[in-house]
Protein backbone atom coordinates (compact mmCIF):
# COMPACT_ATOMS: atom_id res chain seq x y z
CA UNK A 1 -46.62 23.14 66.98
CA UNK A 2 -45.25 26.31 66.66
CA UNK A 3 -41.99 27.46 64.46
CA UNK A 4 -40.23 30.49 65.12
CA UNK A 5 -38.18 31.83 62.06
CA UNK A 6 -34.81 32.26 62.64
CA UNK A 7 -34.46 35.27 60.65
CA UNK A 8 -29.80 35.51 60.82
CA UNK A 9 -30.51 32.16 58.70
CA UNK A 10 -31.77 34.49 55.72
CA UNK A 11 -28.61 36.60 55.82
CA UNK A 12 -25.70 35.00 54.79
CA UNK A 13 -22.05 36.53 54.65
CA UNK A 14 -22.15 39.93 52.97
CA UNK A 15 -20.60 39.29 48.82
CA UNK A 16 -18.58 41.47 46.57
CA UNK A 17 -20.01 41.79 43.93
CA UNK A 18 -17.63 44.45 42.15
CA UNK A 19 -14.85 46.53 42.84
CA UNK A 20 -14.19 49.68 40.42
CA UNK A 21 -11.04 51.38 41.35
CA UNK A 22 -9.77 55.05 39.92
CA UNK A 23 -6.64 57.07 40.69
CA UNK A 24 -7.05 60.71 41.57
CA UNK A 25 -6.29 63.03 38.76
CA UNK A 26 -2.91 64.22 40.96
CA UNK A 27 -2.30 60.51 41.01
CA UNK A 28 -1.65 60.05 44.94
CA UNK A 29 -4.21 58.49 46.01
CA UNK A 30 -7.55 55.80 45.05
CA UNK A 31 -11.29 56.09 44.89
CA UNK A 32 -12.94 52.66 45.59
CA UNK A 33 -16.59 51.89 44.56
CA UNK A 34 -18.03 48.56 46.13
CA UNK A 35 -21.21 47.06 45.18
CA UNK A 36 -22.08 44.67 47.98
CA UNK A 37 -24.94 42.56 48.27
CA UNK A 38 -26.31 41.29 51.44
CA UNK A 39 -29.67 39.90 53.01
CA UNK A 40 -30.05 42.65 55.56
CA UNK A 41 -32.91 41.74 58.28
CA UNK A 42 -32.95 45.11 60.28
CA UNK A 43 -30.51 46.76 62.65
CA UNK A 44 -29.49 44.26 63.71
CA UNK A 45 -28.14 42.28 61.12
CA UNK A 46 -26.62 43.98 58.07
CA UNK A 47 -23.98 44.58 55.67
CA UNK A 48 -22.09 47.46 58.28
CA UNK A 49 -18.64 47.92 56.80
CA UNK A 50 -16.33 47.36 54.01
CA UNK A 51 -12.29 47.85 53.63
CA UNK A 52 -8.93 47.76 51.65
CA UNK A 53 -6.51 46.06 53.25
CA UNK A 54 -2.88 45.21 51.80
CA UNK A 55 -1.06 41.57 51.54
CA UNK A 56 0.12 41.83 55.48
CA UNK A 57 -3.80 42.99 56.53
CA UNK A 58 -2.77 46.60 57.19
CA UNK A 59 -6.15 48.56 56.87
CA UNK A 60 -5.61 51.20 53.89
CA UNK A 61 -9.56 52.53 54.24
CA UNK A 62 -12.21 51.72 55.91
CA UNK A 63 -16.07 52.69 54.64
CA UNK A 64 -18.43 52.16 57.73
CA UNK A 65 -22.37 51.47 56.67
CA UNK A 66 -24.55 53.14 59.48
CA UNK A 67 -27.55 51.61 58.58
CA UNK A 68 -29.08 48.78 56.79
CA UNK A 69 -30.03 48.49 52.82
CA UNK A 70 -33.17 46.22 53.02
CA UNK A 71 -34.97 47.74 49.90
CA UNK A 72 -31.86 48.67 48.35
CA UNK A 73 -29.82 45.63 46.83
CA UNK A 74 -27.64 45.70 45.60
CA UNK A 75 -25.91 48.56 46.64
CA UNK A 76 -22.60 50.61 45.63
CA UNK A 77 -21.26 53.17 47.78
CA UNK A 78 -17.16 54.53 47.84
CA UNK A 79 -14.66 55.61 49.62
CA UNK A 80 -11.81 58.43 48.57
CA UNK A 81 -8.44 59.03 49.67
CA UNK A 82 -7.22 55.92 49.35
CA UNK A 83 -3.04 55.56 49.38
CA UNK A 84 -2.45 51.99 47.87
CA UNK A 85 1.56 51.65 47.36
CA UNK A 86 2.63 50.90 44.11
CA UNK A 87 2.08 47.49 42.37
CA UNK A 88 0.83 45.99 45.40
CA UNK A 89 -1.31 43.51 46.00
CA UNK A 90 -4.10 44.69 48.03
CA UNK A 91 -7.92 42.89 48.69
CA UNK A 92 -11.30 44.20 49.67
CA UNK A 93 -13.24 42.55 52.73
CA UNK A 94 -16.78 42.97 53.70
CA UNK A 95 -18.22 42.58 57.15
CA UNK A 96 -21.75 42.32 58.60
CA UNK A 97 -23.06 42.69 61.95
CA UNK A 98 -23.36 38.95 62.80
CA UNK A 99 -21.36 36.83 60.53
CA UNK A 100 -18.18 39.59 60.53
CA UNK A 101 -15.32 39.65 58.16
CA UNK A 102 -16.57 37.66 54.86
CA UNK A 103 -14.11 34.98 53.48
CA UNK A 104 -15.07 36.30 49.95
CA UNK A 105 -12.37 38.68 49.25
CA UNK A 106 -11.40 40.41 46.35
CA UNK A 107 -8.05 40.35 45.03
CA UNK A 108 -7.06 43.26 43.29
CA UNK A 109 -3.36 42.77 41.42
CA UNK A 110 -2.04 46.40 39.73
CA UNK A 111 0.01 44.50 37.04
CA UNK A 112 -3.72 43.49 35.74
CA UNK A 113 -6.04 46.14 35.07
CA UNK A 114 -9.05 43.74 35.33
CA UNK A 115 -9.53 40.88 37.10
CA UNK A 116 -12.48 38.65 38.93
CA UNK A 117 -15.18 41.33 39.90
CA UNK A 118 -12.62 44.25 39.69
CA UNK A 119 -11.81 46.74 37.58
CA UNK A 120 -9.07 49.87 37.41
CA UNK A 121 -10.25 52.55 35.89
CA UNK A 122 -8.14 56.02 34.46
CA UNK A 123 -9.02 59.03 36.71
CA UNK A 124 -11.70 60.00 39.06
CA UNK A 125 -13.46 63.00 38.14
């Protein structure tokens, strides 16, 4: 008898593990810093993208992985520029090449400075 691995079995949904948020000094815009953590397998199934996306699912930023982080888990990487209008409500979804969009958001609420696996910080450097 022979069994073949199914290897997309090993890689579940990509997870948030943290969000760390910080306003630019001129105070117009965000810098986001995502640690995700993901089972990636190879090219072609990994952790490829992560966003901000308000209440109504308007995309605010978009960080697109180009490769996968197999020996590197897990990982953090950001995203500048980011114009989040005041005291919204906004969340951070991750997607992988297989499974897509996670259901594990983050909500991130501005009248609460920390919250479950976020955190908003003063200024950026």
């Amino acid at each position: 008898m022979c069994i073949t691995p199914v290897f997309s079995a090993l890689a579940d949904d990509v997870m948030i593990k943290k969000v760390e948020l910080r306003r630019s000094k001129s105070g117009s815009s965000w810098t986001f810093h995502v640690t995700l953590k993901h089972n990636d397998t190879g090219w072609s199934h990994y952790a490829d993208a992560w966003q901000v996306v308000d209440e109504d699912g308007k995309v605010l930023g978009k960080r697109v992985l180009y490769h996968p982080h197999e020996n590197e888990q897990p990982f953090t990487r950001s995203l500048s520029g980011v114009n989040v209008p005041e005291d919204a409500i906004i969340y951070v979804e991750a997607h992988d090449k297989v499974h897509g969009w996670s259901k594990d958001r983050v909500k991130i609420d501005f009248d609460y400075p920390k919250g479950d696996r976020y955190l908003i910080g003063e200024y950026d450097n």
